[in-house]
PDB file of N, CA and C in Angstrom:
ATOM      1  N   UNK A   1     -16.236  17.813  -9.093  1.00  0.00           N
ATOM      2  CA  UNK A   1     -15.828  16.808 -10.042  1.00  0.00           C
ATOM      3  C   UNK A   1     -14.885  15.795  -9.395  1.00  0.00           C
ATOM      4  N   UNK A   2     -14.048  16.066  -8.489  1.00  0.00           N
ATOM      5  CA  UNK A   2     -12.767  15.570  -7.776  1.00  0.00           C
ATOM      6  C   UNK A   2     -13.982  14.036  -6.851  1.00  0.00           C
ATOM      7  N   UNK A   3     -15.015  14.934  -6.201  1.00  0.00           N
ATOM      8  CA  UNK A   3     -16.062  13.839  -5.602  1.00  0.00           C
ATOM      9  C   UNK A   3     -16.284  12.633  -6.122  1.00  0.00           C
ATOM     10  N   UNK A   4     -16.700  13.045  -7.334  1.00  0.00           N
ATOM     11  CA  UNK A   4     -17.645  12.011  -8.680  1.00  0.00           C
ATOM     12  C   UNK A   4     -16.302  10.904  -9.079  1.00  0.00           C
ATOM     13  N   UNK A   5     -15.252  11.716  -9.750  1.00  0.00           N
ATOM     14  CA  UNK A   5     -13.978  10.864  -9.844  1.00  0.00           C
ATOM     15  C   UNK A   5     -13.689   9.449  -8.850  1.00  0.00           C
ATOM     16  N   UNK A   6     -13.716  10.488  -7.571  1.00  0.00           N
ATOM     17  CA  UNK A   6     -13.080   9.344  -6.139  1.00  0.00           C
ATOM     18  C   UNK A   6     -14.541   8.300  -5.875  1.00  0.00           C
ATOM     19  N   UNK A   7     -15.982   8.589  -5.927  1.00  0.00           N
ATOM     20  CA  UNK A   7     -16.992   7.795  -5.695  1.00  0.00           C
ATOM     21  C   UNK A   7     -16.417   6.741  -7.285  1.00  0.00           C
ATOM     22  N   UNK A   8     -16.289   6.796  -8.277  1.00  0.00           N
ATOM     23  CA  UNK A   8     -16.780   6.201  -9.409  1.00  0.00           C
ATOM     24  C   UNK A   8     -15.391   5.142  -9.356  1.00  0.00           C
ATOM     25  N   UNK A   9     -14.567   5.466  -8.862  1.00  0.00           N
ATOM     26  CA  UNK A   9     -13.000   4.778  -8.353  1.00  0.00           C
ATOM     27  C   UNK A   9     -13.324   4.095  -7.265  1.00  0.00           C
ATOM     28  N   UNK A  10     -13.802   4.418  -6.548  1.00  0.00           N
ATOM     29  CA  UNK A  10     -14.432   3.758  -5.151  1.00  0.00           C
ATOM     30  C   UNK A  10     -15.341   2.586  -5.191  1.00  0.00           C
ATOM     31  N   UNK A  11     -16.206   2.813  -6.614  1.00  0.00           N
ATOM     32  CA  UNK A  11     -17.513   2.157  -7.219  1.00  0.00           C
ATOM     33  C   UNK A  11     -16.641   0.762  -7.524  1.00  0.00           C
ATOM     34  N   UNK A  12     -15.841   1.198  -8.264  1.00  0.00           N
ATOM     35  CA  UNK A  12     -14.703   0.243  -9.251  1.00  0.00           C
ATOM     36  C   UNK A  12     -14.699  -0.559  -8.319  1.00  0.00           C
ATOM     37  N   UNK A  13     -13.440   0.250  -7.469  1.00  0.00           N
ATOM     38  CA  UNK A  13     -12.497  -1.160  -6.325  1.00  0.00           C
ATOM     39  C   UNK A  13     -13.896  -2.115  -5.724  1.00  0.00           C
ATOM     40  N   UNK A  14     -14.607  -1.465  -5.073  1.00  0.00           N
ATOM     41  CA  UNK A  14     -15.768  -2.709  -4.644  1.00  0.00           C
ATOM     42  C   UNK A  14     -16.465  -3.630  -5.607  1.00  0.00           C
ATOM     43  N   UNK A  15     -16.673  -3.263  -6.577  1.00  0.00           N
ATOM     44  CA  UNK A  15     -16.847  -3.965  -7.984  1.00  0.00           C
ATOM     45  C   UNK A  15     -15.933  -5.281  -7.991  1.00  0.00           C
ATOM     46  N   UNK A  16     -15.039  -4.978  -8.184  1.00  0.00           N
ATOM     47  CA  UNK A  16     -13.982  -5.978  -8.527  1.00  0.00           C
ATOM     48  C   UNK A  16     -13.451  -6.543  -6.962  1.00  0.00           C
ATOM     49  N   UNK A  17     -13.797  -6.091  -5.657  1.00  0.00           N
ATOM     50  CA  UNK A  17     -13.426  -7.429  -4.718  1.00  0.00           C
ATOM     51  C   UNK A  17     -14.955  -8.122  -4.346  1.00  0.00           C
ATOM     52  N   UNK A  18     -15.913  -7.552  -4.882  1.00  0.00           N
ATOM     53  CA  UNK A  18     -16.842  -8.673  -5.034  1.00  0.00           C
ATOM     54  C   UNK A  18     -16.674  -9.608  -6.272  1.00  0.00           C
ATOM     55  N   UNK A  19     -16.077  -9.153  -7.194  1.00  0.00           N
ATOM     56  CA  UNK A  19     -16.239  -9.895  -8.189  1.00  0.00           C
ATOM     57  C   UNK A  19     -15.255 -11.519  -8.126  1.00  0.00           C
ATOM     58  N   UNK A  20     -13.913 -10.489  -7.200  1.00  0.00           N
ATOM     59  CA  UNK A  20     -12.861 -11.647  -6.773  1.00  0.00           C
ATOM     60  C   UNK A  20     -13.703 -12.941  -5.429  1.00  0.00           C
ATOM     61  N   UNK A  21     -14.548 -12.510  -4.619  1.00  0.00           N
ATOM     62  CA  UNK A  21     -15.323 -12.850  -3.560  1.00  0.00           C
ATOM     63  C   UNK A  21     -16.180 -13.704  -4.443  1.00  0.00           C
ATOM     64  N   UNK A  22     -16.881 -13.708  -5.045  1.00  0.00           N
ATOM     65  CA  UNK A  22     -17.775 -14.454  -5.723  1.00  0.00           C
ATOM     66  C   UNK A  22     -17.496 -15.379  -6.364  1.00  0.00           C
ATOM     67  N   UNK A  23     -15.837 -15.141  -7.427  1.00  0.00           N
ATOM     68  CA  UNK A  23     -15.444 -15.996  -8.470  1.00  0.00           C
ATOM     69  C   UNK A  23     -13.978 -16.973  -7.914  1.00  0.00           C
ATOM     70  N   UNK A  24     -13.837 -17.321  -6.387  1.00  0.00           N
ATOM     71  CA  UNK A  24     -12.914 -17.753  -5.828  1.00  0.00           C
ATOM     72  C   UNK A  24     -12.692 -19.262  -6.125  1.00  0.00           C
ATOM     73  N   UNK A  25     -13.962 -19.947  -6.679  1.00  0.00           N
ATOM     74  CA  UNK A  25     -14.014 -20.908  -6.952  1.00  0.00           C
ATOM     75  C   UNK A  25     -12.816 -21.579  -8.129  1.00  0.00           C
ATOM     76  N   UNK A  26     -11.877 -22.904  -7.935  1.00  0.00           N
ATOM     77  CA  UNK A  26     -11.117 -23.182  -8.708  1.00  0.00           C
ATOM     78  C   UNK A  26     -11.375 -24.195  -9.997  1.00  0.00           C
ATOM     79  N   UNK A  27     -11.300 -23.100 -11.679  1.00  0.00           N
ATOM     80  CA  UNK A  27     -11.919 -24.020 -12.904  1.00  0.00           C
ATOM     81  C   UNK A  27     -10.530 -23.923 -13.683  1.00  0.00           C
ATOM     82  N   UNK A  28     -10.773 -25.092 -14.643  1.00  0.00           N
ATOM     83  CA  UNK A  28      -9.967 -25.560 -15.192  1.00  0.00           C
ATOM     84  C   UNK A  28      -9.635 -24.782 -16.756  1.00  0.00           C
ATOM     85  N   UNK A  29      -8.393 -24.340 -17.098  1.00  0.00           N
ATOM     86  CA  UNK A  29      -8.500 -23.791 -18.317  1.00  0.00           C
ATOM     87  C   UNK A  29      -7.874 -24.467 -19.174  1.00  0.00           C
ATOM     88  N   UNK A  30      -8.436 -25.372 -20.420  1.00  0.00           N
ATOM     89  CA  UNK A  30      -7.490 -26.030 -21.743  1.00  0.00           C
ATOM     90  C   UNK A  30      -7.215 -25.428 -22.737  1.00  0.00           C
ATOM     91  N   UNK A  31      -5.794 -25.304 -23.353  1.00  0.00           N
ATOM     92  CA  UNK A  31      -5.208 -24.831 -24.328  1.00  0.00           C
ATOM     93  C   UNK A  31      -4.688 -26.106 -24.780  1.00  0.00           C
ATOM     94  N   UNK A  32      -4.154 -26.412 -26.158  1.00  0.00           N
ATOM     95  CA  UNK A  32      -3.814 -26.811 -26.942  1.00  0.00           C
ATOM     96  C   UNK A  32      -3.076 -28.435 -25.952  1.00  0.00           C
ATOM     97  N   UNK A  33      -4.041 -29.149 -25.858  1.00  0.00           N
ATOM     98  CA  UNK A  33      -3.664 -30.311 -24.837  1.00  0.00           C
ATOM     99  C   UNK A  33      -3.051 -30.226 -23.686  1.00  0.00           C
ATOM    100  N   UNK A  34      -3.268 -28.855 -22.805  1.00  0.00           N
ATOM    101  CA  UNK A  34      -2.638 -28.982 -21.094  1.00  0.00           C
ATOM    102  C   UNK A  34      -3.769 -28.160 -20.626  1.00  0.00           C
ATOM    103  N   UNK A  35      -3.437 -28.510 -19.527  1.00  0.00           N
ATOM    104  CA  UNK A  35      -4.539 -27.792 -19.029  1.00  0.00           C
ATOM    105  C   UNK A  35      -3.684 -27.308 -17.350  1.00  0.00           C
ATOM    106  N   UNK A  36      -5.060 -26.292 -17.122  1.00  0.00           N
ATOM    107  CA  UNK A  36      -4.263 -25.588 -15.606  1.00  0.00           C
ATOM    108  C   UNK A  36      -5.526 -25.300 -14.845  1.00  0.00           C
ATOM    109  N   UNK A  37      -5.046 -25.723 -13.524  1.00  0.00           N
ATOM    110  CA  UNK A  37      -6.689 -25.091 -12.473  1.00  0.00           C
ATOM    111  C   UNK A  37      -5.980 -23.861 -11.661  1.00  0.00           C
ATOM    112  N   UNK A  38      -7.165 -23.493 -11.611  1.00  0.00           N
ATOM    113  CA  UNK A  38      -6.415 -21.985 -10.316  1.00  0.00           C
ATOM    114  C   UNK A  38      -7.645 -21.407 -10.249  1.00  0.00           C
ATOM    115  N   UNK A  39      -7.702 -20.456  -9.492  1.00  0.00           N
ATOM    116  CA  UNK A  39      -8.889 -19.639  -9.284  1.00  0.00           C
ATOM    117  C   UNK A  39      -9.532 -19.051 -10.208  1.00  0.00           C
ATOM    118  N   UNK A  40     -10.874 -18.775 -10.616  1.00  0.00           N
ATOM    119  CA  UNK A  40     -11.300 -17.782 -12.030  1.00  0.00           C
ATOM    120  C   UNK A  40     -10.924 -16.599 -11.859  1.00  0.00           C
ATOM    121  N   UNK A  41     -11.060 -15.812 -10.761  1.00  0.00           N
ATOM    122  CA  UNK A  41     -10.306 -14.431 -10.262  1.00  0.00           C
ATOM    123  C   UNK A  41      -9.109 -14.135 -10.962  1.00  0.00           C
ATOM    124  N   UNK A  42      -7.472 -15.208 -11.101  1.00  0.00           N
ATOM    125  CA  UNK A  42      -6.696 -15.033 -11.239  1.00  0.00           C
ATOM    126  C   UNK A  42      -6.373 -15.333 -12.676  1.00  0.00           C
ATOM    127  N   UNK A  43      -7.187 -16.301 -13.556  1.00  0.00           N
ATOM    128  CA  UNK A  43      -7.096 -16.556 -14.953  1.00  0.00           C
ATOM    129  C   UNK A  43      -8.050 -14.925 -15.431  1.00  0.00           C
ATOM    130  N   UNK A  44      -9.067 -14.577 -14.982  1.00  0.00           N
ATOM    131  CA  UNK A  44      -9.307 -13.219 -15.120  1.00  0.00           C
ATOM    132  C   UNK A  44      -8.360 -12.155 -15.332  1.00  0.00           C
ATOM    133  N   UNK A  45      -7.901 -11.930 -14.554  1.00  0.00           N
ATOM    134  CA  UNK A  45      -6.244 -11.245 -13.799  1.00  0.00           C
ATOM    135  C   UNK A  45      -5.585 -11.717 -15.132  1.00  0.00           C
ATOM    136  N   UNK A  46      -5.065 -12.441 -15.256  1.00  0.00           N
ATOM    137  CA  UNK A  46      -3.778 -12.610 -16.304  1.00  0.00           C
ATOM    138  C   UNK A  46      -4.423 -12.535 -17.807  1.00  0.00           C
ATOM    139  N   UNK A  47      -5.934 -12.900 -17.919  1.00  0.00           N
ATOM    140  CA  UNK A  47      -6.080 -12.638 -19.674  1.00  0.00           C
ATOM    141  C   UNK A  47      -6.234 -10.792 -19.755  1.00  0.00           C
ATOM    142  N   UNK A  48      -6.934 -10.057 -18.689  1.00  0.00           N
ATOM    143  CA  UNK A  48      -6.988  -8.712 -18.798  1.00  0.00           C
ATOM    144  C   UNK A  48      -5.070  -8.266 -19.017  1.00  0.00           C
ATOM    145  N   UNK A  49      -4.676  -9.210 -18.401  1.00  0.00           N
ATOM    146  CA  UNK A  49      -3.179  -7.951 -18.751  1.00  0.00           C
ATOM    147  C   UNK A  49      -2.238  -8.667 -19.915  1.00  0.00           C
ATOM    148  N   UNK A  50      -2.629  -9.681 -20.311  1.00  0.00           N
ATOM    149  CA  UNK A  50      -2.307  -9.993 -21.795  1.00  0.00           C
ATOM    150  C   UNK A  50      -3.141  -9.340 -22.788  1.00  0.00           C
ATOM    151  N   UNK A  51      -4.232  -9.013 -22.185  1.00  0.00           N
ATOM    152  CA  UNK A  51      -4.709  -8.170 -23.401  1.00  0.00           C
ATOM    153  C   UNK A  51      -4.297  -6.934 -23.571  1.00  0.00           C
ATOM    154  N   UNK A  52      -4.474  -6.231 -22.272  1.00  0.00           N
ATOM    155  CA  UNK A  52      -3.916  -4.809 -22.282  1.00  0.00           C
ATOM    156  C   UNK A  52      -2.224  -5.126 -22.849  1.00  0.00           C
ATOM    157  N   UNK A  53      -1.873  -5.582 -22.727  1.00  0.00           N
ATOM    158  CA  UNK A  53      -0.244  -5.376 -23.365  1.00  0.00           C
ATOM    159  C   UNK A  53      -0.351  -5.541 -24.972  1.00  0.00           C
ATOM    160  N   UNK A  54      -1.263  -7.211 -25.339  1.00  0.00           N
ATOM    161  CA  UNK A  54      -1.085  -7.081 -26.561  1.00  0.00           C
ATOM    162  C   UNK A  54      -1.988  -5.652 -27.977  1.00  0.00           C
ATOM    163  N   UNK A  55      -2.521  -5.040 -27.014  1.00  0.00           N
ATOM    164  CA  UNK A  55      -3.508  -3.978 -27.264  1.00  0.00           C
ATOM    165  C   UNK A  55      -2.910  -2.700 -27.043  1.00  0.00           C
ATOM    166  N   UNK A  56      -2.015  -2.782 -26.968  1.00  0.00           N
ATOM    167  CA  UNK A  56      -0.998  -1.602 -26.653  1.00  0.00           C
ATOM    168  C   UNK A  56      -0.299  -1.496 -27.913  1.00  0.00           C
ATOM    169  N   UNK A  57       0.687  -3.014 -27.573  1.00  0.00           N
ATOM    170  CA  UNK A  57       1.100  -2.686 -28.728  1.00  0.00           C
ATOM    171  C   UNK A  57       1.025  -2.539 -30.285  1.00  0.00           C
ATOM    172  N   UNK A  58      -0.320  -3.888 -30.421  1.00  0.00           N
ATOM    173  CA  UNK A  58      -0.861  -3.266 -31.682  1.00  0.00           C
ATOM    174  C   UNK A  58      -1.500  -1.688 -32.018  1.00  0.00           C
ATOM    175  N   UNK A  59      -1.905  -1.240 -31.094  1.00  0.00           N
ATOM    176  CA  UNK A  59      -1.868   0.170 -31.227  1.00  0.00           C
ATOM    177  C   UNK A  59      -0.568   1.008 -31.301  1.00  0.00           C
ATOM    178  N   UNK A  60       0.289   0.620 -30.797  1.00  0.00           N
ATOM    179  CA  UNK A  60       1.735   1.617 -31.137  1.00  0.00           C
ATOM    180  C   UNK A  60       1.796   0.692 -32.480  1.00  0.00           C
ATOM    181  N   UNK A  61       2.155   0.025 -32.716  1.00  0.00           N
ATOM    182  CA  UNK A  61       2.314  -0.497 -34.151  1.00  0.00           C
ATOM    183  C   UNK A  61       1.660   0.292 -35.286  1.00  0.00           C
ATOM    184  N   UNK A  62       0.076  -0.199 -35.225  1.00  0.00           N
ATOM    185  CA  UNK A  62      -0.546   0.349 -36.090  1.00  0.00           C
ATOM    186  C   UNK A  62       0.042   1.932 -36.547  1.00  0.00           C
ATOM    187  N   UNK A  63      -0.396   3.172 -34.957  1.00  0.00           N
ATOM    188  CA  UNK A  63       0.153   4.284 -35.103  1.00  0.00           C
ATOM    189  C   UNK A  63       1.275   4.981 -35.775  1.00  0.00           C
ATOM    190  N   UNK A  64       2.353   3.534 -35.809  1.00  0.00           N
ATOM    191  CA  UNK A  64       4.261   4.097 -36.135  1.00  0.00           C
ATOM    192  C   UNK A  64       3.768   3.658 -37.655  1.00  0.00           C
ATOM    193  N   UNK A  65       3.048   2.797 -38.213  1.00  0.00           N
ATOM    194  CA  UNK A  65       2.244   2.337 -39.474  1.00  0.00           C
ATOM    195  C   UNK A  65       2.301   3.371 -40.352  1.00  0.00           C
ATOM    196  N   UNK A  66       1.010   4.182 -39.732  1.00  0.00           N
ATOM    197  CA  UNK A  66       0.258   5.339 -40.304  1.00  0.00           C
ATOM    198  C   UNK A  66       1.672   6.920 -40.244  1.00  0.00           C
ATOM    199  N   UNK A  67       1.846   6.416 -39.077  1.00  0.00           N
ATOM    200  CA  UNK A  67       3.230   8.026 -38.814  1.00  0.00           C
ATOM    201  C   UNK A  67       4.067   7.664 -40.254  1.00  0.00           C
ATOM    202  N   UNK A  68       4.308   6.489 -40.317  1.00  0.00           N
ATOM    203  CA  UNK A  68       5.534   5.894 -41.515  1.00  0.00           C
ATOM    204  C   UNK A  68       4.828   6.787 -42.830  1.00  0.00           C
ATOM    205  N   UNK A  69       3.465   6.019 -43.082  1.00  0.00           N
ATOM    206  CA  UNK A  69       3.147   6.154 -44.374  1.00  0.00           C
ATOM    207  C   UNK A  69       3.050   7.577 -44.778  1.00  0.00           C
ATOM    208  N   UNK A  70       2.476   8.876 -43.964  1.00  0.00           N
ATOM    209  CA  UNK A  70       2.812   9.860 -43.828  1.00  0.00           C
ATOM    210  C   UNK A  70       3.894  10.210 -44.182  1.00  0.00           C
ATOM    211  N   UNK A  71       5.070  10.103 -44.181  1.00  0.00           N
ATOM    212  CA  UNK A  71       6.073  10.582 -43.559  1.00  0.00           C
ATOM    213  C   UNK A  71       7.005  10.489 -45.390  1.00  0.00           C
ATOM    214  N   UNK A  72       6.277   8.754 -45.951  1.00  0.00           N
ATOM    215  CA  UNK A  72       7.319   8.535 -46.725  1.00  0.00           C
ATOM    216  C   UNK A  72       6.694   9.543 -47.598  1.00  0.00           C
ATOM    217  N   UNK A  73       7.773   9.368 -48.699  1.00  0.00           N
ATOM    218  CA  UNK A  73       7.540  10.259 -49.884  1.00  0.00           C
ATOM    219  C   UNK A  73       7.994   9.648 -51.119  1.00  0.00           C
ATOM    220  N   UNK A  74       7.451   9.556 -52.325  1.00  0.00           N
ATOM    221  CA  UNK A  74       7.319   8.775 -53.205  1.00  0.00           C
ATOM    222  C   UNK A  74       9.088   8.561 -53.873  1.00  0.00           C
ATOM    223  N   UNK A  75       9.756   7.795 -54.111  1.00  0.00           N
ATOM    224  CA  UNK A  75      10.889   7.671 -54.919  1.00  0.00           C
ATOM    225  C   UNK A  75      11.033   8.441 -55.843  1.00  0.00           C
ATOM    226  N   UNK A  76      12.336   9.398 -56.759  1.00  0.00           N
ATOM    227  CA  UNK A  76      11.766  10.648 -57.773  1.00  0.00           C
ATOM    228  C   UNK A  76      12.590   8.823 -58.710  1.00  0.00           C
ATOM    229  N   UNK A  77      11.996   9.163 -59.784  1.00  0.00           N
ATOM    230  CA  UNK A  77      12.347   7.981 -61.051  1.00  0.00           C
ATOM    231  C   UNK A  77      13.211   9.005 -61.772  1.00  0.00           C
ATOM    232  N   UNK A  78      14.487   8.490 -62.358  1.00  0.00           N
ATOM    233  CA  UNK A  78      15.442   8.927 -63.045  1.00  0.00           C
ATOM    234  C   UNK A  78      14.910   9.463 -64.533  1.00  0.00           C
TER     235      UNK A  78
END
């Protein structure tokens, strides 16, 4: 299993420096009237780890959500 793991990790990394090799070319990205050039590789690079962060934390959010609602317990009325 330890084999399959390190080939399928191995698979990955070459995956992705062809993918950087291929996509070196520099395009332009517009947001809300500015714009920025840089490599597609590296606008790649930065939307994957804005996502992974903002995907994190809406998942801890959501989770502390659900732990909350669990947790509360109804008000006793006088």
């Amino acid at each position: 299993m330890r084999w399959f793991h390190t080939a399928v990790v191995t698979l990955f990394g070459v995956l992705v420096i062809v993918f950087a090799v291929e996509n070196a070319q520099s395009v332009t990205l517009s947001f809300l009237g500015s714009s920025i050039t840089m490599p597609m590789v590296i606008q790649v690079a930065i939307i994957y780890v804005l996502g992974m962060a903002t995907g994190t934390s809406l998942w801890a959010l959501l989770r502390r959500a659900v732990e909350g609602a669990k947790r509360t317990e109804p008000a006793a009325r006088p």
